[in-house]
N, C-alpha and C. Protein backbone atom coordinates (compact mmCIF):
# COMPACT_ATOMS: atom_id res chain seq x y z
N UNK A 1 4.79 13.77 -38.67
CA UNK A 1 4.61 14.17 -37.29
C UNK A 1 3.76 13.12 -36.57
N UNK A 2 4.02 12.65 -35.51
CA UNK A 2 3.56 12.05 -34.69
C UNK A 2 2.06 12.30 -34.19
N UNK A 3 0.91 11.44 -34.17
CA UNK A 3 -0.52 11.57 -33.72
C UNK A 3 -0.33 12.01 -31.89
N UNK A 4 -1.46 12.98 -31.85
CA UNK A 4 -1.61 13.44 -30.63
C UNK A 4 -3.11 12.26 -30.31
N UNK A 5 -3.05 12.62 -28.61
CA UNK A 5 -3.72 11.71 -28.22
C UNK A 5 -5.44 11.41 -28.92
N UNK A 6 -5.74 12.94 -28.84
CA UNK A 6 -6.69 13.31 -29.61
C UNK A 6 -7.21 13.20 -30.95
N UNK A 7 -6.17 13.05 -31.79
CA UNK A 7 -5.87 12.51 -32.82
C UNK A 7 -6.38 10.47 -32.85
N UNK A 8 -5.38 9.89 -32.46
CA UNK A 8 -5.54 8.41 -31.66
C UNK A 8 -6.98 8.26 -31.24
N UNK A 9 -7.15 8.88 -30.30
CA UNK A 9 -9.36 8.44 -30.03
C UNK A 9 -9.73 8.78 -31.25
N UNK A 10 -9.58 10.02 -31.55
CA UNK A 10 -10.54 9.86 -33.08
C UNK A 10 -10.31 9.11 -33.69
N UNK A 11 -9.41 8.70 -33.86
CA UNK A 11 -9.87 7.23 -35.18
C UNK A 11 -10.10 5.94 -34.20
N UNK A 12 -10.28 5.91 -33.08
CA UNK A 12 -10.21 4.59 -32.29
C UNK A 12 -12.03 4.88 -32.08
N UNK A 13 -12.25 5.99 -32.03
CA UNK A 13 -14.19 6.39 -32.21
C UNK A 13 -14.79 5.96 -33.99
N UNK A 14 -13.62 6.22 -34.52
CA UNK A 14 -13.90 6.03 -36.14
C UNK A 14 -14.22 4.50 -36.06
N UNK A 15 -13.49 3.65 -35.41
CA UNK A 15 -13.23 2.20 -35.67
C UNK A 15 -14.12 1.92 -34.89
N UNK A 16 -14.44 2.02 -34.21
CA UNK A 16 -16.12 1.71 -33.26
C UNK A 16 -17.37 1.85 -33.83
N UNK A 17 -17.39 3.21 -34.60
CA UNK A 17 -18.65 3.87 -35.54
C UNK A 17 -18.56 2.68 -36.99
N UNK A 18 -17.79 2.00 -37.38
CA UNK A 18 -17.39 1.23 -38.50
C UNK A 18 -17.71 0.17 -38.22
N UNK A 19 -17.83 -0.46 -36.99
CA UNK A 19 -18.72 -2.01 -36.47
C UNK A 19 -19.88 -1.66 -36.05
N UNK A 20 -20.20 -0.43 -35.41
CA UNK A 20 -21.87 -0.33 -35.35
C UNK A 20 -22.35 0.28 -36.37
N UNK A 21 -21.48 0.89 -37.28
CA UNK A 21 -22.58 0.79 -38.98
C UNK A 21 -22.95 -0.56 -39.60
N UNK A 22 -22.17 -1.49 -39.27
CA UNK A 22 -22.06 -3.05 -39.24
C UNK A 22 -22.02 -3.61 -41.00
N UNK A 23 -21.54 -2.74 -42.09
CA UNK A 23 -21.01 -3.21 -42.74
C UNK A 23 -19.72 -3.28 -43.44
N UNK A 24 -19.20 -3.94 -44.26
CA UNK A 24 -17.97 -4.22 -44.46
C UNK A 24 -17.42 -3.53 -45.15
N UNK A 25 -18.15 -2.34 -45.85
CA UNK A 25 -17.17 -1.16 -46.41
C UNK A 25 -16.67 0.12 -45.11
N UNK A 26 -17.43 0.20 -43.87
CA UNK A 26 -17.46 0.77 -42.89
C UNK A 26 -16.28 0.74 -41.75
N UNK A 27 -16.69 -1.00 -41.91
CA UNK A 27 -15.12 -1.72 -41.46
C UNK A 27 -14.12 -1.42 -41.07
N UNK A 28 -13.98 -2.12 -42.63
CA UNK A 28 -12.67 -1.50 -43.19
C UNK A 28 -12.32 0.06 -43.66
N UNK A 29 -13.14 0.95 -43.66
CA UNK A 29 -13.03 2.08 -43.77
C UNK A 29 -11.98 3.47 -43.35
N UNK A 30 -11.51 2.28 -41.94
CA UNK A 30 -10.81 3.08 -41.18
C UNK A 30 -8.79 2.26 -41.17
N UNK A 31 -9.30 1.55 -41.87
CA UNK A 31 -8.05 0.94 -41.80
C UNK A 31 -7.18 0.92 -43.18
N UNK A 32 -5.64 0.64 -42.54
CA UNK A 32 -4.84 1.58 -43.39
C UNK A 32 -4.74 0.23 -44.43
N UNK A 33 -4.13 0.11 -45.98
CA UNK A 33 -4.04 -1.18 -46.78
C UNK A 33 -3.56 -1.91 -46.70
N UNK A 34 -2.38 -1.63 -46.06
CA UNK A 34 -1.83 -3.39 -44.73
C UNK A 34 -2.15 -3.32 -43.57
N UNK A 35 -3.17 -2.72 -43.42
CA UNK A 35 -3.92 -3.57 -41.82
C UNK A 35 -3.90 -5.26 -41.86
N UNK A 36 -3.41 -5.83 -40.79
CA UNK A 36 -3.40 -7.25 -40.03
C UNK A 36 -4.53 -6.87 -39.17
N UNK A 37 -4.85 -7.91 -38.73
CA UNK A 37 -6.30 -7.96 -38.10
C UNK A 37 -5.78 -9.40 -37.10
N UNK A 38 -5.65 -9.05 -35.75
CA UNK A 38 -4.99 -10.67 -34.93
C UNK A 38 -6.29 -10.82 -34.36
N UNK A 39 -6.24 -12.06 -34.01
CA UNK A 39 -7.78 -12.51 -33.24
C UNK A 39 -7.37 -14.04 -32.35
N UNK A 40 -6.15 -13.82 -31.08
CA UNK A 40 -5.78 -15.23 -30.63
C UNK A 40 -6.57 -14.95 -29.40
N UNK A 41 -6.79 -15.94 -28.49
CA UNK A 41 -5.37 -16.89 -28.40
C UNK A 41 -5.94 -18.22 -29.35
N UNK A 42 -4.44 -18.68 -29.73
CA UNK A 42 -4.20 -19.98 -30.75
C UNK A 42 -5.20 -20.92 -30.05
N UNK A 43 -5.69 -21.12 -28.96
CA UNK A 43 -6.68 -22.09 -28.55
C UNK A 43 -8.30 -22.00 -29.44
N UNK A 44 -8.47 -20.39 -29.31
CA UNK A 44 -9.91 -20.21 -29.83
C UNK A 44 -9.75 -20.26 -31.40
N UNK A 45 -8.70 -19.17 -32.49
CA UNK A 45 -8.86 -19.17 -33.72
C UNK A 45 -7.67 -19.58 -33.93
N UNK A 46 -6.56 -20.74 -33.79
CA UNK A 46 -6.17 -20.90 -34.23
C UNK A 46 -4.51 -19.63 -34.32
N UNK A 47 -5.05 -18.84 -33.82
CA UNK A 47 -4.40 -17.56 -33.94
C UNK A 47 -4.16 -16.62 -35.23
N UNK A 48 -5.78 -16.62 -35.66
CA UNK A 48 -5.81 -16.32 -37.14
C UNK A 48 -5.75 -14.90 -37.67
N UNK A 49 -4.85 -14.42 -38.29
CA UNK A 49 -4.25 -13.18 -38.79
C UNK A 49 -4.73 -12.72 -40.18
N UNK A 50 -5.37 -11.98 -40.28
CA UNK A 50 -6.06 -11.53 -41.59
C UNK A 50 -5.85 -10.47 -42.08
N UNK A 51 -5.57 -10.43 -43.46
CA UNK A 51 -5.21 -8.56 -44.21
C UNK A 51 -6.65 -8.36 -44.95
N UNK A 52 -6.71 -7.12 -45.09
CA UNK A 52 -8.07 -6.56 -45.34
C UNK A 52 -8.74 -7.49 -46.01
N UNK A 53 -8.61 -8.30 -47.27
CA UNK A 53 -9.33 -8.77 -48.23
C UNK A 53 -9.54 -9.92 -47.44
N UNK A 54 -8.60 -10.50 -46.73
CA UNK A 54 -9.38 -11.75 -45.74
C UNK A 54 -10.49 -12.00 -44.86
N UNK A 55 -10.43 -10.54 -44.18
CA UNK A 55 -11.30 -9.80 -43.37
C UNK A 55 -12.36 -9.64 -43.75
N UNK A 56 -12.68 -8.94 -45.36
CA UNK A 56 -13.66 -8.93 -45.70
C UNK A 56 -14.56 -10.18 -46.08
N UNK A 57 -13.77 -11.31 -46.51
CA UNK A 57 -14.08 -12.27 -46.56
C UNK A 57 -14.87 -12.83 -45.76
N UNK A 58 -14.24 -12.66 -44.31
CA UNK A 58 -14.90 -13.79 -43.02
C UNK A 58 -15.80 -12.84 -42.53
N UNK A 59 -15.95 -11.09 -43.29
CA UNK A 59 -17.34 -10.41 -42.34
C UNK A 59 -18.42 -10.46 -43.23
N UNK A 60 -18.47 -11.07 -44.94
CA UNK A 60 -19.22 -11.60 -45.38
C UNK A 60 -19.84 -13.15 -45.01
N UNK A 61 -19.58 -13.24 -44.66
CA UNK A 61 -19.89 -14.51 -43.52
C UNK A 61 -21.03 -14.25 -42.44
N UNK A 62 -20.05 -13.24 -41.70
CA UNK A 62 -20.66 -12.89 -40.11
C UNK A 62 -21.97 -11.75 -40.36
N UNK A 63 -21.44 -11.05 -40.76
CA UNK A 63 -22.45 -9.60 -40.83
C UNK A 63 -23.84 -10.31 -40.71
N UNK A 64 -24.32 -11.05 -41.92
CA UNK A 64 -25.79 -11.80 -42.57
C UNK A 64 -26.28 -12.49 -40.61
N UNK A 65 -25.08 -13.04 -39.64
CA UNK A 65 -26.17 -14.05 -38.77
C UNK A 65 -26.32 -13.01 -37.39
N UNK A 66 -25.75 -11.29 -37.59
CA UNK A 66 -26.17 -10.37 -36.44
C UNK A 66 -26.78 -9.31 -36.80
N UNK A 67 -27.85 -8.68 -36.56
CA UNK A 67 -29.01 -7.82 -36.97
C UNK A 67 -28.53 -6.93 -35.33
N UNK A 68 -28.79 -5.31 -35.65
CA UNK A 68 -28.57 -4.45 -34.94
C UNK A 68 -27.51 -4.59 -34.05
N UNK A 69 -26.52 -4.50 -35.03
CA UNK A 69 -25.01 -4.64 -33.97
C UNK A 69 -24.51 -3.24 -33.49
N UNK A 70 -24.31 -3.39 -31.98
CA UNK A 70 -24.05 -2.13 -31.86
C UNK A 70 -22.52 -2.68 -30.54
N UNK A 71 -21.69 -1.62 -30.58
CA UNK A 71 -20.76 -1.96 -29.35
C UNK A 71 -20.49 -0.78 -28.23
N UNK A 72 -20.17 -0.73 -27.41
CA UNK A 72 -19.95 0.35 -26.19
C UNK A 72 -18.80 0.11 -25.39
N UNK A 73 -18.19 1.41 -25.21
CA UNK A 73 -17.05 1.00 -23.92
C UNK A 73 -17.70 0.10 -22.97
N UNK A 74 -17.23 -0.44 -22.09
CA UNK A 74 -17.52 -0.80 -20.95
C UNK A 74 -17.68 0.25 -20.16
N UNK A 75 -18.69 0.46 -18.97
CA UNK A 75 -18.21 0.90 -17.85
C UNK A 75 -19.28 2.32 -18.39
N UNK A 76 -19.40 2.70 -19.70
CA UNK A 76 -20.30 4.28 -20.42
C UNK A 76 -18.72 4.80 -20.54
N UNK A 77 -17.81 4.94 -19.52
CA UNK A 77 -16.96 6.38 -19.72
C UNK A 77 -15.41 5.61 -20.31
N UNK A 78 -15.33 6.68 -21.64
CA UNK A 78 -14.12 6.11 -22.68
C UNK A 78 -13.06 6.19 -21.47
N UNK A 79 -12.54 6.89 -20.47
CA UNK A 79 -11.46 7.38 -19.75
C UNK A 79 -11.31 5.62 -18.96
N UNK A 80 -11.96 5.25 -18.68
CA UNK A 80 -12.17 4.04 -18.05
C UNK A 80 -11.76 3.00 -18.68
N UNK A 81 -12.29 3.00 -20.01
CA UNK A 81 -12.39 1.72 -21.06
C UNK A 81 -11.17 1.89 -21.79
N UNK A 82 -10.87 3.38 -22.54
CA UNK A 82 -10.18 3.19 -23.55
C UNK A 82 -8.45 3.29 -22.40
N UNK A 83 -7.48 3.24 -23.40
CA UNK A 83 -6.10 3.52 -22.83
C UNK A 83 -5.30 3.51 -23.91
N UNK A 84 -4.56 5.05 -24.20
CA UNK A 84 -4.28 5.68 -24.95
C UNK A 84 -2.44 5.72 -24.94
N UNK A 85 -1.56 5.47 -25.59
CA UNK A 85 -0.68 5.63 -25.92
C UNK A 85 0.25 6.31 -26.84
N UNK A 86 0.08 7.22 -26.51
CA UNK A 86 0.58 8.26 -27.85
C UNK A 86 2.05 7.79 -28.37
N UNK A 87 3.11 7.98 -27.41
CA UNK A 87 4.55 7.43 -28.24
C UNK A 87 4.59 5.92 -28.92
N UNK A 88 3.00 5.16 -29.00
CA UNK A 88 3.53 3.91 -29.87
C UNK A 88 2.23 3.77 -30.45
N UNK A 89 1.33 5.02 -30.72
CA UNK A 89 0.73 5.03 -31.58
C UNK A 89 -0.76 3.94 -31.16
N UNK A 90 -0.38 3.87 -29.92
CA UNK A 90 -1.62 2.84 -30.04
C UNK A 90 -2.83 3.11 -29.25
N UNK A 91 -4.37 2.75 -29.03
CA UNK A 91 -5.41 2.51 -28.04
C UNK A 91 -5.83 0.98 -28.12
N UNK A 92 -6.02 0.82 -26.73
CA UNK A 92 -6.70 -0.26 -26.00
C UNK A 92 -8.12 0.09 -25.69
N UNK A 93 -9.15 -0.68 -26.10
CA UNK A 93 -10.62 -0.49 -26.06
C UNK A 93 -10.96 -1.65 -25.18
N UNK A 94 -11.55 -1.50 -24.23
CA UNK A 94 -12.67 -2.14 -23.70
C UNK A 94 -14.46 -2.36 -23.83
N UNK A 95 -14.40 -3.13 -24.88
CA UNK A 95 -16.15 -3.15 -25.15
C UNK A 95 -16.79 -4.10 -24.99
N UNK A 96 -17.80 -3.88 -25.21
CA UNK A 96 -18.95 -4.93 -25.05
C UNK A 96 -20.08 -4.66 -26.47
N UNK A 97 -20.14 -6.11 -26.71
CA UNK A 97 -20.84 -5.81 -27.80
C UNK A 97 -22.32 -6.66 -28.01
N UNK A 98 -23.33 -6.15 -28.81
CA UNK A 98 -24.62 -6.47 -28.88
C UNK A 98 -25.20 -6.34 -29.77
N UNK A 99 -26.06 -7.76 -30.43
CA UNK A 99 -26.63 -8.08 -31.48
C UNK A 99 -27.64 -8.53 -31.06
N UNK A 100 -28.38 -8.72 -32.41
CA UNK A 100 -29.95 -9.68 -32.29
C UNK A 100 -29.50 -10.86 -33.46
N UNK A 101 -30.12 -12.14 -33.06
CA UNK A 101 -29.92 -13.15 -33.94
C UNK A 101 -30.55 -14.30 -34.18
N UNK A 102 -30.93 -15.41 -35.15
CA UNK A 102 -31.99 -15.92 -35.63
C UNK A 102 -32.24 -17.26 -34.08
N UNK A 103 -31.29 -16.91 -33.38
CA UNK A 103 -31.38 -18.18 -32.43
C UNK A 103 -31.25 -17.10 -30.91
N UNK A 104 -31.43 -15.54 -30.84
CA UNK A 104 -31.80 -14.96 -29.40
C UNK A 104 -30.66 -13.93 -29.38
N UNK A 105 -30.39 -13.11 -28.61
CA UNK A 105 -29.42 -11.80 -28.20
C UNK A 105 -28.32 -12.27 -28.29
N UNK A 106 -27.26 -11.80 -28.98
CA UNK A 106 -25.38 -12.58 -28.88
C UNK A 106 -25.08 -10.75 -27.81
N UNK A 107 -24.77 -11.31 -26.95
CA UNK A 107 -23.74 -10.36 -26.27
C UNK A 107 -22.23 -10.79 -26.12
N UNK A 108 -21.60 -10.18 -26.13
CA UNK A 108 -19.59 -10.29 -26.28
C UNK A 108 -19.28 -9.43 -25.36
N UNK A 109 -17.79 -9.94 -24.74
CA UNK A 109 -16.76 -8.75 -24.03
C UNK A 109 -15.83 -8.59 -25.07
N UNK A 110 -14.72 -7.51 -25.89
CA UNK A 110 -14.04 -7.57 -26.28
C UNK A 110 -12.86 -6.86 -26.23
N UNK A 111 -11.75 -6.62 -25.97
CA UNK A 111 -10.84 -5.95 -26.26
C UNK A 111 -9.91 -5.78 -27.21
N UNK A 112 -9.84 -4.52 -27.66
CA UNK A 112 -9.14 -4.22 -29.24
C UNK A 112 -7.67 -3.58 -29.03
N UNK A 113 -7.30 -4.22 -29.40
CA UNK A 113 -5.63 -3.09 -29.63
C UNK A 113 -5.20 -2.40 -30.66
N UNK A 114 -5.65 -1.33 -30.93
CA UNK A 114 -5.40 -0.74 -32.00
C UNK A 114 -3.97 0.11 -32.09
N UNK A 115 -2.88 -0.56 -33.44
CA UNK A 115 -1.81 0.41 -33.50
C UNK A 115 -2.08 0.89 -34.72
N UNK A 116 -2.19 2.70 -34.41
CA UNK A 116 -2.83 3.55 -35.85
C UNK A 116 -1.39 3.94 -36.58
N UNK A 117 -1.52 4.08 -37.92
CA UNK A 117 -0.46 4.89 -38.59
C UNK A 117 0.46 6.03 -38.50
N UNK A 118 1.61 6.27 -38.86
CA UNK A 118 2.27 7.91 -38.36
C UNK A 118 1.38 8.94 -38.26
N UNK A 119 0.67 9.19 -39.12
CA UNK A 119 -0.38 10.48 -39.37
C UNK A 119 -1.74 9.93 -38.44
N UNK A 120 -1.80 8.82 -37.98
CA UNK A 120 -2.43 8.58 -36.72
C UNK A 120 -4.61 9.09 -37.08
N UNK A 121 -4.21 8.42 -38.53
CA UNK A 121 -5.67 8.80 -38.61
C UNK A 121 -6.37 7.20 -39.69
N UNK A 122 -5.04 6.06 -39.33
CA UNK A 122 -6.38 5.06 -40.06
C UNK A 122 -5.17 4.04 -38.85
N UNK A 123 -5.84 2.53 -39.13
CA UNK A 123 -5.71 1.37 -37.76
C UNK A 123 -4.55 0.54 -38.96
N UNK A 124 -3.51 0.35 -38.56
CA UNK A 124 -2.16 -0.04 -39.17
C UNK A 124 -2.04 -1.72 -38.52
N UNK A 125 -2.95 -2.10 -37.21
CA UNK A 125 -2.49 -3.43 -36.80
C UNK A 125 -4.42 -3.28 -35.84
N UNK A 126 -4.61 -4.08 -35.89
CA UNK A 126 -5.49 -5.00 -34.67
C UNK A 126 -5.28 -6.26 -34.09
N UNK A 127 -5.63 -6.42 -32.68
CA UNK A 127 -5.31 -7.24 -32.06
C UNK A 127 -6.40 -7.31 -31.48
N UNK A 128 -7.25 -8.00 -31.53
CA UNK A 128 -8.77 -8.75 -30.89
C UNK A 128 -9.05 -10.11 -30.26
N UNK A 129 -9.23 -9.66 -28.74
CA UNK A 129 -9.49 -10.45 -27.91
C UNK A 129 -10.86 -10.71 -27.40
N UNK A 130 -11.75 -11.46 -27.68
CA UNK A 130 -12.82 -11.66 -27.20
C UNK A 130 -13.24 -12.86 -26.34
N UNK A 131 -14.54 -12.80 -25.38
CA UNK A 131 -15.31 -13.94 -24.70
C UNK A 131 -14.55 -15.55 -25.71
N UNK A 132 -14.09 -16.35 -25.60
CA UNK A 132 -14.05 -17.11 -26.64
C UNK A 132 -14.73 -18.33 -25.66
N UNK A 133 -15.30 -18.41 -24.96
CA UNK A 133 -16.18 -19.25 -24.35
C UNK A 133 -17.00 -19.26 -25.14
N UNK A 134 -17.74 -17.73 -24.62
CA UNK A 134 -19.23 -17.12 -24.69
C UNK A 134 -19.22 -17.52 -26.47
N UNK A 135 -18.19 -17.28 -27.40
CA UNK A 135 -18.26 -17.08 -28.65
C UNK A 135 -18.84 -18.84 -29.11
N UNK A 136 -17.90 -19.64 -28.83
CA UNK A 136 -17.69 -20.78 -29.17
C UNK A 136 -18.95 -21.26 -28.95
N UNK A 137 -19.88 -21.45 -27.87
CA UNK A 137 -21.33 -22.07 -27.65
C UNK A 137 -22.26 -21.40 -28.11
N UNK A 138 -21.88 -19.87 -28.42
CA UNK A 138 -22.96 -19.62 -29.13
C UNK A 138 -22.80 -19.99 -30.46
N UNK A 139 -22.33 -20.11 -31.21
CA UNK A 139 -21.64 -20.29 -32.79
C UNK A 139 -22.01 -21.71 -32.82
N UNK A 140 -21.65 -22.90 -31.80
CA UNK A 140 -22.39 -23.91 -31.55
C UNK A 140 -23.69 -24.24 -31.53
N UNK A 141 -24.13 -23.52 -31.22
CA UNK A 141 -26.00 -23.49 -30.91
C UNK A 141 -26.50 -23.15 -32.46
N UNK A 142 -25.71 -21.87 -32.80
CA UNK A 142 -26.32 -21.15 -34.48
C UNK A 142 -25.85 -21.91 -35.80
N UNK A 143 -24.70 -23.49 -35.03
CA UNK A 143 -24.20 -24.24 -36.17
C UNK A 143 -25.43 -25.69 -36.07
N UNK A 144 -25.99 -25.63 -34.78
CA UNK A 144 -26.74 -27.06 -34.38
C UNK A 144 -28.04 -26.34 -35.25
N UNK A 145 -28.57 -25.13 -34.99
CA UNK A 145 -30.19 -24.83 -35.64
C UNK A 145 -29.80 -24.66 -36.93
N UNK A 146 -28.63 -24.24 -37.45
CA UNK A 146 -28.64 -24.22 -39.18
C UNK A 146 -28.60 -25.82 -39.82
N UNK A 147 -27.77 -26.72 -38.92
CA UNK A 147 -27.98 -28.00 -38.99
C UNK A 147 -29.65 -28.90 -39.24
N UNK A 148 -30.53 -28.35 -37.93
CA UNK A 148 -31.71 -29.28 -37.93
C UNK A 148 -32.31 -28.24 -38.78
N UNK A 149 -32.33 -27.08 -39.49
CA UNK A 149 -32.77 -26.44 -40.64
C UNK A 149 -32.85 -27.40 -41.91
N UNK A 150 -32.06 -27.62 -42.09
CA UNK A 150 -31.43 -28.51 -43.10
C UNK A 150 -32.07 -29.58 -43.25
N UNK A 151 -31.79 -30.68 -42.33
CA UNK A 151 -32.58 -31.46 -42.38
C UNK A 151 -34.33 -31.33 -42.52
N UNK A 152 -34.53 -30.37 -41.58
CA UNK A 152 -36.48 -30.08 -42.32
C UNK A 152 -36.94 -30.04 -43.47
């Protein structure tokens, strides 16, 4: 049977509560065992596509350089941010996201496309669009101080 809308936010609230627990069993927690994970446009990553174990890979990476990650609709109200599609199974999130980090505050815009499973209770595809400006100079700045680290 097909997920009701209600159904769809709850796990699109599940998948929000799984990046502000901010670790990688949390994650992935909500996602189904062939979850793809997209993250373009091909300018910023290349247009790099990841299945769970890849994922976990590159958030063992990330997790360690953001301390108190938390994310929020935009705007406070989900009706605003989120956009819900029941006949294709999918939500669109509008967030914003916020960390602390060894080089000052990382703030992000991001938008998620989540297409959930028939039973409409784990994330079957992501599609993640973020700041890739904002991303790129900061990742720059936290690659230049791990750099003159080094050298000290």
């Amino acid at each position: 049977m097909a997920p009701t809308r209600a159904q769809l936010l709850a796990t699109a609230h599940r998948f929000l509560e799984g990046y502000n627990t901010w670790t990688i069993k949390a994650i992935l927690s909500i996602r189904s065992p062939n979850c793809i994970h997209h993250v373009p446009p091909k300018s910023f990553s290349g247009s790099a596509s990841y299945n769970n174990t890849e994922f976990a890979a590159f958030l063992k990476n990330v997790i360690p350089l953001f301390h108190n990650m938390r994310s929020e609709a935009v705007g406070g109200e989900e009706g605003k941010s989120f956009i819900v599609d029941v006949d294709r199974w999918k939500v669109v999130m509008h967030l914003r996201g916020y960390a602390d980090s060894d080089i000052g505050p990382y703030e992000n815009e991001y938008i998620f496309m989540l297409r959930m499973t028939e039973s409409g209770d784990l994330v079957e595809e992501i599609v993640e669009f973020l700041d890739s400006g904002y991303a790129e100079a900061f990742f720059g700045k936290l690659q230049s101080r791990n750099e003159n680290m080094a050298k000290d």
